[in-house]
Protein backbone atom coordinates (compact mmCIF):
# COMPACT_ATOMS: atom_id res chain seq x y z
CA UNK A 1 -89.76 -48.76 -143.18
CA UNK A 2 -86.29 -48.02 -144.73
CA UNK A 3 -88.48 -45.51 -147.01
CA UNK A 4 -89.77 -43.52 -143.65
CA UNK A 5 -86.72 -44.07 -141.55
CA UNK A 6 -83.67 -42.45 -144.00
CA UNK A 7 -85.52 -38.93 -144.54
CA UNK A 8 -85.78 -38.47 -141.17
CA UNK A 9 -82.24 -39.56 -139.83
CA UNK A 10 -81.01 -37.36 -142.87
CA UNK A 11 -83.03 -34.39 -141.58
CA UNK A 12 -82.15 -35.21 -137.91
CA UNK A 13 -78.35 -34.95 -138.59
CA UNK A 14 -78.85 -31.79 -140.91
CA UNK A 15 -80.46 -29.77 -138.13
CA UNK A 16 -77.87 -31.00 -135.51
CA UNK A 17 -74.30 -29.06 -136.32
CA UNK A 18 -72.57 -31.92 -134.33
CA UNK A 19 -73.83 -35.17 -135.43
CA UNK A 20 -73.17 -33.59 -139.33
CA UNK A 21 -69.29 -33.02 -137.91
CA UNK A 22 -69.24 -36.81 -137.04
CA UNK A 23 -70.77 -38.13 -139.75
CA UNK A 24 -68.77 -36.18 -142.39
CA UNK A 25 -65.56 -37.13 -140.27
CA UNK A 26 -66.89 -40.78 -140.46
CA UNK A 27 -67.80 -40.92 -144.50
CA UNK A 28 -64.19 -39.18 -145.01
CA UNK A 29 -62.77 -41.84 -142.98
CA UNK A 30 -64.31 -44.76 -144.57
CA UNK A 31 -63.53 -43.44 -148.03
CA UNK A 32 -59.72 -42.56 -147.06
CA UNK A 33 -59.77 -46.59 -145.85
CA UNK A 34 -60.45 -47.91 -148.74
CA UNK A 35 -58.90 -45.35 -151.04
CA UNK A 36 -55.08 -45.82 -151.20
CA UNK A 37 -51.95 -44.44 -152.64
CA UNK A 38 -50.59 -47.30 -155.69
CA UNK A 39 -47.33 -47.26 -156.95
CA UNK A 40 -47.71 -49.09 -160.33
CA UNK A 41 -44.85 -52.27 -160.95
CA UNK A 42 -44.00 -50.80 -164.65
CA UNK A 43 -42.28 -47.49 -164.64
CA UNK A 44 -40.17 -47.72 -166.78
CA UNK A 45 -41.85 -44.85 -169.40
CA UNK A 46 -41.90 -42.05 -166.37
CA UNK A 47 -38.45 -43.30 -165.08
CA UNK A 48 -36.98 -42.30 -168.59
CA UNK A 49 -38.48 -39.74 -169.46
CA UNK A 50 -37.26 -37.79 -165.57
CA UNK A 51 -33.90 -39.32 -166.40
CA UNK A 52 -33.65 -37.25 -169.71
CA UNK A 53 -35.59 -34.37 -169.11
CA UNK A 54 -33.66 -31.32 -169.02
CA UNK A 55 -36.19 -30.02 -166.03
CA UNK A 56 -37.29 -31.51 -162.79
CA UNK A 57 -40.25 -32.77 -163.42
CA UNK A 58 -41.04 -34.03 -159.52
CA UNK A 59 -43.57 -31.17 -158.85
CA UNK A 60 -45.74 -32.35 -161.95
CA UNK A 61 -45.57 -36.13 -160.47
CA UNK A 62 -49.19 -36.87 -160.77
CA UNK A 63 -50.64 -39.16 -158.04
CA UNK A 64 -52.36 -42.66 -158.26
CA UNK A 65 -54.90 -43.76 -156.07
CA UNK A 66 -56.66 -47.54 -155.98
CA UNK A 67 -59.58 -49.05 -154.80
CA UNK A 68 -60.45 -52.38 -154.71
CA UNK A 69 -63.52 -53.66 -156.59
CA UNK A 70 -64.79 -56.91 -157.06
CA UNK A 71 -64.20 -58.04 -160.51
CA UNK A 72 -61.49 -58.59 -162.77
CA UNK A 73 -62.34 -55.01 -165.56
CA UNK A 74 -60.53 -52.21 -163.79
CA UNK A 75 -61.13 -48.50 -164.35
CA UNK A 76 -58.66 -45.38 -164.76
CA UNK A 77 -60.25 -42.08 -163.89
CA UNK A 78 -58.38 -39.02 -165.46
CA UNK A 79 -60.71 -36.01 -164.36
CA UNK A 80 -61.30 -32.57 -165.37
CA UNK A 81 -59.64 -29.56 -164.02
CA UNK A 82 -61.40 -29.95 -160.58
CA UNK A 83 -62.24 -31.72 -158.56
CA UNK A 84 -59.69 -34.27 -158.46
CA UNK A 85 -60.47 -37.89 -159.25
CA UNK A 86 -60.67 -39.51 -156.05
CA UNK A 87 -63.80 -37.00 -155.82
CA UNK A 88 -65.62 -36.52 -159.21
CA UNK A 89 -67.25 -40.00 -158.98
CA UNK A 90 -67.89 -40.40 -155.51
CA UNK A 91 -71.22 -41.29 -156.76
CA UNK A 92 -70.13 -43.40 -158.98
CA UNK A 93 -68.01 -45.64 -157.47
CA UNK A 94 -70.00 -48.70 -156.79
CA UNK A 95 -70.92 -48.97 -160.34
CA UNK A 96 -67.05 -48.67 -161.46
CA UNK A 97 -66.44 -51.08 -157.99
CA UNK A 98 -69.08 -53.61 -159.21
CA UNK A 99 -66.31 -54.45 -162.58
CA UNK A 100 -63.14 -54.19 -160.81
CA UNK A 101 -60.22 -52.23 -159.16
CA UNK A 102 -60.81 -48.21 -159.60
CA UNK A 103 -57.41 -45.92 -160.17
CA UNK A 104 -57.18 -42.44 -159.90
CA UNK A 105 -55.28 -39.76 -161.18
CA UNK A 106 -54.94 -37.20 -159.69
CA UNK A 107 -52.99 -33.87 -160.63
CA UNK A 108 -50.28 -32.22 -158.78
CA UNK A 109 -50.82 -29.04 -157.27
CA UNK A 110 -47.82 -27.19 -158.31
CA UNK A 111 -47.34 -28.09 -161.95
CA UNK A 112 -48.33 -30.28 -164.98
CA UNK A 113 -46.24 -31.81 -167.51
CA UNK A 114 -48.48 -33.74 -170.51
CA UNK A 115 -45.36 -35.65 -171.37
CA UNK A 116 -45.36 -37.10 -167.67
CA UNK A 117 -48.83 -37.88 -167.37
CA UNK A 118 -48.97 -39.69 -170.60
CA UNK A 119 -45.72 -41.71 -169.12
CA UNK A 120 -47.76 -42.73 -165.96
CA UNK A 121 -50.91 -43.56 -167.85
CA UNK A 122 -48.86 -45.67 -170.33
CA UNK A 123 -46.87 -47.68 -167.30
CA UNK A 124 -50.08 -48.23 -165.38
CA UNK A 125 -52.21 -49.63 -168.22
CA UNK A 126 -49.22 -51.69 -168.79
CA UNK A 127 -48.82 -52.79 -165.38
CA UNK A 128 -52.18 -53.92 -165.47
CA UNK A 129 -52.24 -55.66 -168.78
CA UNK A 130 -49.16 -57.99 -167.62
CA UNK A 131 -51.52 -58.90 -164.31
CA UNK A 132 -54.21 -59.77 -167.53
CA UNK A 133 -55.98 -56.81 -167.20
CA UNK A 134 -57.07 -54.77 -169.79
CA UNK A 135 -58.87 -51.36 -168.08
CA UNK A 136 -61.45 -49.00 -169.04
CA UNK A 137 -60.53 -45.43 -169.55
CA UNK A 138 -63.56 -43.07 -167.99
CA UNK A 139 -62.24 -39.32 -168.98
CA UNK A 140 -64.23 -36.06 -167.69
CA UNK A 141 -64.22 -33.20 -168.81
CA UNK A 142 -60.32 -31.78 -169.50
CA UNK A 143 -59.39 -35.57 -168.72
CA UNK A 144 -61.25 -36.56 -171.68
CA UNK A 145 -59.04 -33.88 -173.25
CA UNK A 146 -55.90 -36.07 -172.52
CA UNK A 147 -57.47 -39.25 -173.27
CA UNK A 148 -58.05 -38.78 -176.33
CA UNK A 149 -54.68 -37.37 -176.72
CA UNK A 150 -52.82 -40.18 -175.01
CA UNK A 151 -54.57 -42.72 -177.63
CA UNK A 152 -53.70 -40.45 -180.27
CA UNK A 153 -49.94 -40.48 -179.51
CA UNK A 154 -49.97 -44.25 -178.59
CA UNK A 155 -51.90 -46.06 -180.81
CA UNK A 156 -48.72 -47.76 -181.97
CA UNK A 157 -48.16 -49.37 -178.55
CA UNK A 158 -49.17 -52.53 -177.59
CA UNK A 159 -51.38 -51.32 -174.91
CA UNK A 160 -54.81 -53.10 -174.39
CA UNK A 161 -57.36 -50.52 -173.20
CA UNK A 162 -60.52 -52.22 -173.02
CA UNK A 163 -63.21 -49.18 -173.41
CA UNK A 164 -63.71 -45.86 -173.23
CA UNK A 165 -65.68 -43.16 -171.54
CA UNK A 166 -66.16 -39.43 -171.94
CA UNK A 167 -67.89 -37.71 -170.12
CA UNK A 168 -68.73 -33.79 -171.37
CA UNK A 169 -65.47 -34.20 -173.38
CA UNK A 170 -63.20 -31.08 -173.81
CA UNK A 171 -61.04 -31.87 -176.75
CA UNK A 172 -59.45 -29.05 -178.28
CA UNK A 173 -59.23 -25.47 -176.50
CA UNK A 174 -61.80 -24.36 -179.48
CA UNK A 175 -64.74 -26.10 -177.23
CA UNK A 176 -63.76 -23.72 -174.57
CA UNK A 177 -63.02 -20.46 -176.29
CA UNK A 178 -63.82 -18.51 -179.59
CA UNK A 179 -61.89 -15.99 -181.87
CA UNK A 180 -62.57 -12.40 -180.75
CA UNK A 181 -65.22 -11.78 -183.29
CA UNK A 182 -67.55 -14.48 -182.13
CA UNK A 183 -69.95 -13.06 -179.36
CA UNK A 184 -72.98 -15.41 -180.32
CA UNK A 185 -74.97 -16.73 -176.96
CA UNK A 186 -72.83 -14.32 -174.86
CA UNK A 187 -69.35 -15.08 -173.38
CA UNK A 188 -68.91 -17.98 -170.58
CA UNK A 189 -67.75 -17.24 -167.21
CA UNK A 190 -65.16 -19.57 -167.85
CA UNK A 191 -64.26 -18.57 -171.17
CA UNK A 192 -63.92 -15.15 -170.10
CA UNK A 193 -61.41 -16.65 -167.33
CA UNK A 194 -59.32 -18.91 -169.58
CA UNK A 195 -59.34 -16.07 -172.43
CA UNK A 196 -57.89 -13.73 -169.72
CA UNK A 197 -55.02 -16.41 -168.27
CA UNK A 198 -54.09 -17.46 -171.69
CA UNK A 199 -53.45 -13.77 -173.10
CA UNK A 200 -51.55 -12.61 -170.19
CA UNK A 201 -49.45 -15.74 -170.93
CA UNK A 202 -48.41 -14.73 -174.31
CA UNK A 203 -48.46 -11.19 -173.41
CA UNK A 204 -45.60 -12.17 -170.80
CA UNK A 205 -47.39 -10.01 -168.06
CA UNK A 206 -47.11 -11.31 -164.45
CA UNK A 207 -50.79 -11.03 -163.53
CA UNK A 208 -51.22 -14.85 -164.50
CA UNK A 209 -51.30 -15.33 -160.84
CA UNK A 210 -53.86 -12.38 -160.58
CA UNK A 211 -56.03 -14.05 -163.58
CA UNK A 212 -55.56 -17.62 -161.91
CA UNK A 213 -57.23 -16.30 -159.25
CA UNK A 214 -60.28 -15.19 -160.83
CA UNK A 215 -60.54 -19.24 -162.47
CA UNK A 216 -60.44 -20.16 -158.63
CA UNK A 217 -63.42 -17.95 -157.80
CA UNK A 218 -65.27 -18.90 -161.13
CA UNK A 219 -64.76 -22.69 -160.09
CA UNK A 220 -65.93 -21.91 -156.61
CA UNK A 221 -68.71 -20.43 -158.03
CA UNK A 222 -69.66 -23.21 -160.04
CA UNK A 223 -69.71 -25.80 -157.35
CA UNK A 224 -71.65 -23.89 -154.81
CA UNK A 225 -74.24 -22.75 -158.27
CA UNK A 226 -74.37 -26.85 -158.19
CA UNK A 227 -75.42 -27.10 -154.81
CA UNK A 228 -77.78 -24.37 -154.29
CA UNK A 229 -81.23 -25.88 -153.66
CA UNK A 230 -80.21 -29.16 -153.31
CA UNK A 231 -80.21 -31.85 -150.83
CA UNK A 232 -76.48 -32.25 -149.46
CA UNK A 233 -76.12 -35.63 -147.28
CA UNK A 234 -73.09 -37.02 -145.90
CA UNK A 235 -71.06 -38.01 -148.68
CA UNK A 236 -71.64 -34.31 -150.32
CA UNK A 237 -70.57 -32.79 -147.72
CA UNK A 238 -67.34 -34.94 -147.11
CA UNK A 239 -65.91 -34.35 -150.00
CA UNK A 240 -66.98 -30.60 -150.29
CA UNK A 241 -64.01 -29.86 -147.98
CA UNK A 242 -61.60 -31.76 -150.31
CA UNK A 243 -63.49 -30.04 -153.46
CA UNK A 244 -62.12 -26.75 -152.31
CA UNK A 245 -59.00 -27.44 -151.22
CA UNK A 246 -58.11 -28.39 -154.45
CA UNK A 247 -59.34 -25.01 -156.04
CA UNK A 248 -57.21 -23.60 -153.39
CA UNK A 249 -54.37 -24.97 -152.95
CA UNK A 250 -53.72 -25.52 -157.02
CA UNK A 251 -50.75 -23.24 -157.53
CA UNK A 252 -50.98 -20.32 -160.71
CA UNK A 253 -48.22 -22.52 -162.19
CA UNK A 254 -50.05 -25.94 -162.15
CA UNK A 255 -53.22 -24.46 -162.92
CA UNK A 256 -51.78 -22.05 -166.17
CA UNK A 257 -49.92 -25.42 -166.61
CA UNK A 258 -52.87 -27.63 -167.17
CA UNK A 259 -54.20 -24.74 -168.81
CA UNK A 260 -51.62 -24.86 -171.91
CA UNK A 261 -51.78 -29.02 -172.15
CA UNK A 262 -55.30 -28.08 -173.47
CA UNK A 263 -53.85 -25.96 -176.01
CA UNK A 264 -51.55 -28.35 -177.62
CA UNK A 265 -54.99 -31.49 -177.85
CA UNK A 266 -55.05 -31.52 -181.42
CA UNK A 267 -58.56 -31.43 -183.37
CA UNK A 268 -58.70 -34.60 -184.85
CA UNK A 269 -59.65 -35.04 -188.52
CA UNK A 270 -61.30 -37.44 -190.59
CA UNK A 271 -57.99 -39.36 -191.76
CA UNK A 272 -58.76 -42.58 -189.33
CA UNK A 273 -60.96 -43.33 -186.53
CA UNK A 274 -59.48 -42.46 -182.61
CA UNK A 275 -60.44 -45.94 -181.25
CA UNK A 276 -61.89 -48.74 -182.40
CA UNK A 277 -63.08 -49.82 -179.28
CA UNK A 278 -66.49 -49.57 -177.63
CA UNK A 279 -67.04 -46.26 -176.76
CA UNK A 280 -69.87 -43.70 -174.53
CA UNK A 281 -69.57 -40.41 -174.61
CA UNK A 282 -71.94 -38.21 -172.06
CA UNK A 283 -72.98 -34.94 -173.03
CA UNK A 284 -75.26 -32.61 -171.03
CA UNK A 285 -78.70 -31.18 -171.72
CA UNK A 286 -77.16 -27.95 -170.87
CA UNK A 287 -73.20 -28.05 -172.15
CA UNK A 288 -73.77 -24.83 -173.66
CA UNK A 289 -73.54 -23.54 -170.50
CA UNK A 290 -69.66 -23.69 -170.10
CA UNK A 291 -68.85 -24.94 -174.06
CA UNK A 292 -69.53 -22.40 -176.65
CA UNK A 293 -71.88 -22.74 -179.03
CA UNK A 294 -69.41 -23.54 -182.00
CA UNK A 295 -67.30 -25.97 -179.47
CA UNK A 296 -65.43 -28.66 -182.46
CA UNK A 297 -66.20 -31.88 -180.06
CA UNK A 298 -70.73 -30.65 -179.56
CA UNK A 299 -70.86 -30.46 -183.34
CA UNK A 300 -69.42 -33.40 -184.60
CA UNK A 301 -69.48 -36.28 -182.11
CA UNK A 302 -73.41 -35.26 -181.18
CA UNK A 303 -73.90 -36.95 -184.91
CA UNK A 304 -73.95 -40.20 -185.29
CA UNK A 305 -72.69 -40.27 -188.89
CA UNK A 306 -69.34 -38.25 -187.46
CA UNK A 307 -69.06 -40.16 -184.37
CA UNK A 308 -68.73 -43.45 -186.01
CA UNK A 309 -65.59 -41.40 -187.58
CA UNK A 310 -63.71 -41.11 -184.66
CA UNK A 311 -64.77 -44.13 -182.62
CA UNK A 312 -66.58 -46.57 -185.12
CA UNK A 313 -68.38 -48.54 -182.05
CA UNK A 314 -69.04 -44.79 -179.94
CA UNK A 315 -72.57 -44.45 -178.68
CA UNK A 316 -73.13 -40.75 -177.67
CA UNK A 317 -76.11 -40.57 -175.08
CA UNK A 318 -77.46 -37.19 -174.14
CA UNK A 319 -77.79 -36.70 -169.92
CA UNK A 320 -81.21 -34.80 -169.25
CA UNK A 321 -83.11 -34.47 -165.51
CA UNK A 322 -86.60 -34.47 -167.25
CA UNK A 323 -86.49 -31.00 -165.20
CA UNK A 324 -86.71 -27.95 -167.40
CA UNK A 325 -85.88 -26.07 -163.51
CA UNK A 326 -82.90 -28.01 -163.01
CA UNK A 327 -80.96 -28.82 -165.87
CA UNK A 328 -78.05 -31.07 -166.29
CA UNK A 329 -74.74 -28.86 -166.63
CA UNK A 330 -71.42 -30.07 -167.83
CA UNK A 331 -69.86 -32.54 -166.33
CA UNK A 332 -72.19 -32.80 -163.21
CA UNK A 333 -71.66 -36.65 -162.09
CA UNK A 334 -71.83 -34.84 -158.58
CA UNK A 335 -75.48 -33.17 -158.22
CA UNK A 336 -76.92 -34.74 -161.38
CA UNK A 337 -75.71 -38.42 -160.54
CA UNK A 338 -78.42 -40.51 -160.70
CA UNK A 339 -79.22 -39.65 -164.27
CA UNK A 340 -75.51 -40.28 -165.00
CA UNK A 341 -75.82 -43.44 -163.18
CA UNK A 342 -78.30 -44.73 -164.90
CA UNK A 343 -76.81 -43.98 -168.70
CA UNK A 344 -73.60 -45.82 -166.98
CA UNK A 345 -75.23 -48.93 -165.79
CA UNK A 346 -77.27 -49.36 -169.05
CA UNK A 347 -74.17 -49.48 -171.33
CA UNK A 348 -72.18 -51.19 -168.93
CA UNK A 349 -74.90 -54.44 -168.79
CA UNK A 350 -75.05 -53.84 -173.06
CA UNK A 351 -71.61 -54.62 -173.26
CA UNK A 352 -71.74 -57.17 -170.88
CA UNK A 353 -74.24 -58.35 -173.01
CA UNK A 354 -72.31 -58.05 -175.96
CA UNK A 355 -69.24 -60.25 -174.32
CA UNK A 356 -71.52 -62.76 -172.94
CA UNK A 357 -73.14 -63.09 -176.55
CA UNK A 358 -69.38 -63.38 -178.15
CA UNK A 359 -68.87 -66.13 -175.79
């Protein structure tokens, strides 16, 4: 009955322009309920670090978000360039709800300052490990980017991170761009875009706000490339709005700003592994579709014999729809979720497995 019933209340709502209102009003609601601002107990790293900072770092205050889950392994979720956080795993938020408390970070509109973020990472994950909580660290995209930076520059703290995830991990601006000689496979959209901001950057010219532009229309592009063809319901829909206000409302400065964080991740070498914790990192059928062909991170963590490496327990697992007319692209937890989903709740119950096995 439930089977028969759901297609056609979807379809009924669909083809009425006022009951879609309501019910996107009513899934934003819910979801604004029970996601909520969180000021973490520590702060002592970000407090310090404003006190001796020559500039004011209070437009590059990044904001944290909870949501309370029903166990005791909470998650951080550091997302890519858009959309923000509290939106990239809208789908995925029971499975992350199902271990423990969910936190989100999201990115300030007007500016971005690595040194900050890395300060409010490093007082949350202490906050929590002083309640006896040691979290999971799910990265996307750019986030994955500056989680594997953060480690990188703190693996001399006493900070107990209990796992990792990437998911179509950006590490090094390499992934995302290639010399000027290199035209193999044709040039990205968005390497095209990030080519153009970072050179008018260095060239000192003031179209950055002209070129920051263009990123917002690629990104808009992107999203609604996503959703062509598809079945939007509710929850889609609800956070579409917040999707693009994001893209628009992201300021040339925080966006060039995030930008040049990505140009300072360091490749890593082969002098000691990243984290010796268990690791999953997600990679598209189709990543080639935004990382170029020669991207640093596709060919050496896509073999095992490297991966082990960087993260001696990673397990790299490749997302695929089984549909050569609808490919997985990077990064999409949004239309492509349930094949995410399911990659997620298998190595979640293995390491449960694992723990329960230790026991």
């Amino acid at each position: 009955m439930r089977q028969v019933l759901l297609p056609l209340v979807g379809r009924t709502i669909r083809n009425n322009p006022t009951l879609l209102q309501v019910t996107c009003k009513a899934t934003a609601m819910v979801r604004n309920l029970n996601i909520k601002p969180y000021l973490p107990r520590v702060r002592s790293r970000e407090l310090a670090l404003c006190q001796r900072s020559e500039q004011n770092l209070y437009p590059c205050h990044n904001r944290i978000f909870r949501e309370k889950g029903h166990g005791t392994s909470p998650t951080i979720i550091i997302a890519g360039f858009v959309p923000d956080a509290t939106e990239v795993v809208e789908f995925q938020r029971p499975i992350f709800k199902s271990r423990g408390a969910i936190y989100y970070f999201n990115y300030a509109r007007s500016g971005f300052d690595q040194r900050l973020f890395s300060a409010q990472l490093a007082d949350l994950i202490e906050d929590l490990n002083s309640r006896g909580e040691s979290p999971g660290l799910v990265g996307i995209s750019f986030g994955a980017g500056l989680v594997a930076d953060f480690i990188r520059h703190h693996q001399d703290e006493n900070l107990r991170i209990r796992e990792l995830v990437l998911v179509s991990p950006v590490l090094s601006l390499q992934d995302l761009v290639r010399s000027e000689k290199e035209r193999d496979g044709g040039v990205r959209m968005l390497e095209s875009n990030v080519k153009r901001i970072i050179k008018a950057h260095e060239d000192g010219k003031t179209d950055v706000e002209r070129q920051v532009e263009r990123a917002r229309r690629c990104f808009h592009a992107l999203f609604e490339a996503g959703a062509v063809n598809r079945h939007l319901t509710s929850r889609h829909l609800a956070i579409r709005k917040k999707i693009m206000d994001v893209i628009s409302s992201t300021t040339a400065k925080g966006g060039l700003e995030r930008l040049l964080a990505l140009t300072d991740f360091q490749t890593h070498g082969d002098e000691k592994p990243l984290f010796h914790g268990p690791t999953l990192l997600l990679f598209s059928e189709a990543e080639e579709s935004i990382l170029v062909p020669n991207s640093p991170t596709l060919t050496k963590l896509r073999e095992p014999v490297e991966l082990k490496k960087v993260f001696p327990q990673g397990k790299c697992l490749e997302i695929s729809s089984g549909n050569p007319a609808d490919p997985v692209p990077h990064a999409s937890l949004i239309f492509h979720h349930e094949y995410y989903n399911q990659a997620l709740t298998y190595w979640y119950n293995s390491q449960d497995e694992i723990t329960r096995m230790a026991v």
